[in-house]
Protein backbone atom coordinates (compact mmCIF):
# COMPACT_ATOMS: atom_id res chain seq x y z
CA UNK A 1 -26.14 36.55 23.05
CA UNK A 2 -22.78 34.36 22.41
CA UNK A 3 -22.85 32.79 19.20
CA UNK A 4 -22.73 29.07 19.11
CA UNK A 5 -19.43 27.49 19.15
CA UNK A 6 -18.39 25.27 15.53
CA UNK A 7 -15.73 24.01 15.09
CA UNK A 8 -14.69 22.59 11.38
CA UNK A 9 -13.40 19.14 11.56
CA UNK A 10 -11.60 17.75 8.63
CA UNK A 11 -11.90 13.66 7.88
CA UNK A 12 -9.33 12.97 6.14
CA UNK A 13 -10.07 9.38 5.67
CA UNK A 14 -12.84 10.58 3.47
CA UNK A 15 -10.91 13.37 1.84
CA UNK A 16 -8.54 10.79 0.44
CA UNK A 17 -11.05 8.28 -0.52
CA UNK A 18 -12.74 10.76 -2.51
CA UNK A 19 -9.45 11.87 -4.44
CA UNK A 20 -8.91 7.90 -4.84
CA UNK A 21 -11.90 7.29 -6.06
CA UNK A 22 -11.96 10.17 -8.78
CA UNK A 23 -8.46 9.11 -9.62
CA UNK A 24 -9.44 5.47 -10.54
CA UNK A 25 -12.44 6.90 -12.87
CA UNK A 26 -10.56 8.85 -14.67
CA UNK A 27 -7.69 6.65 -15.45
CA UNK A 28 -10.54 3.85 -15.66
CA UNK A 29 -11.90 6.29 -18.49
CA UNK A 30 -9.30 7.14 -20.23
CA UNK A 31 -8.27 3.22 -20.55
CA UNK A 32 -11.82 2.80 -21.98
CA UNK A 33 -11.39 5.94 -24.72
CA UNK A 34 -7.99 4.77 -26.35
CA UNK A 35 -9.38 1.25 -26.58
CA UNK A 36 -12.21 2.28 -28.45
CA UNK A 37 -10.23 4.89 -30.09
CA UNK A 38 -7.55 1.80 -31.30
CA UNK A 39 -10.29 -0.51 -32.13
CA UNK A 40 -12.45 2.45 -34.38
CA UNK A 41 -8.50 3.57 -36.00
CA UNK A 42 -8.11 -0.56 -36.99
CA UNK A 43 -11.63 -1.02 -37.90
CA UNK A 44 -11.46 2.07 -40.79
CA UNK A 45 -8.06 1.36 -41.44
CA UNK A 46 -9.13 -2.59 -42.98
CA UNK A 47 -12.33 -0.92 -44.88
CA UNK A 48 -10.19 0.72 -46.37
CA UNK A 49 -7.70 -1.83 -47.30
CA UNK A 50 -10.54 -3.98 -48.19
CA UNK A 51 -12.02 -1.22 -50.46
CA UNK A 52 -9.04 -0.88 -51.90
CA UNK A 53 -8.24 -4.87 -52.90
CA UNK A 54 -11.83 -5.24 -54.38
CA UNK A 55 -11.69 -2.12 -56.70
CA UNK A 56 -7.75 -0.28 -57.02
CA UNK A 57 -8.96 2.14 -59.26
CA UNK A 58 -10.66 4.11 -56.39
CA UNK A 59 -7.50 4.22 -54.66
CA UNK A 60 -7.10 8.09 -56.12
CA UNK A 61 -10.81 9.11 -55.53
CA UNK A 62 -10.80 8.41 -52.63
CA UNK A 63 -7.90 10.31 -51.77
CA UNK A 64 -9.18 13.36 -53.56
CA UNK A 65 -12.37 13.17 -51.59
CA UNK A 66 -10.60 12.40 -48.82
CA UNK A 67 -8.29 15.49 -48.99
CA UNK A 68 -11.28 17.83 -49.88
CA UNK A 69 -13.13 16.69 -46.49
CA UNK A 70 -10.23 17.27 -44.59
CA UNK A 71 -8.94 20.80 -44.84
């Protein structure tokens, strides 16, 4: 018996609709993660500029603790 006769046909259309399409989420995603990432780096960095104009005397405790928790 002859095997039946396939034959592969690429679309191309959809090939490069697909690559678009994964393209524009991942830029679309990493637009989204350094605006959040901006907004969280601004949002800590006033706490801590408002922590520091209530009470100035923390200013080197919280650098100690600060260099403790990050090494």
């Amino acid at each position: 018996m002859k095997q039946p006769n396939t034959v592969y046909r690429k679309n191309s259309s959809l090939i490069i609709a697909f690559l678009t399409l994964v393209t524009a989420t991942l830029i679309v995603g990493l637009v989204v993660a350094y605006k959040l990432t901006a907004r969280n780096v601004e949002v800590d960095f006033t706490v801590k500029k408002i922590t520091l104009q209530i009470n100035p005397l923390s200013a080197p405790i919280m650098t100690c603790i600060e260099i403790k928790y990050s090494r």
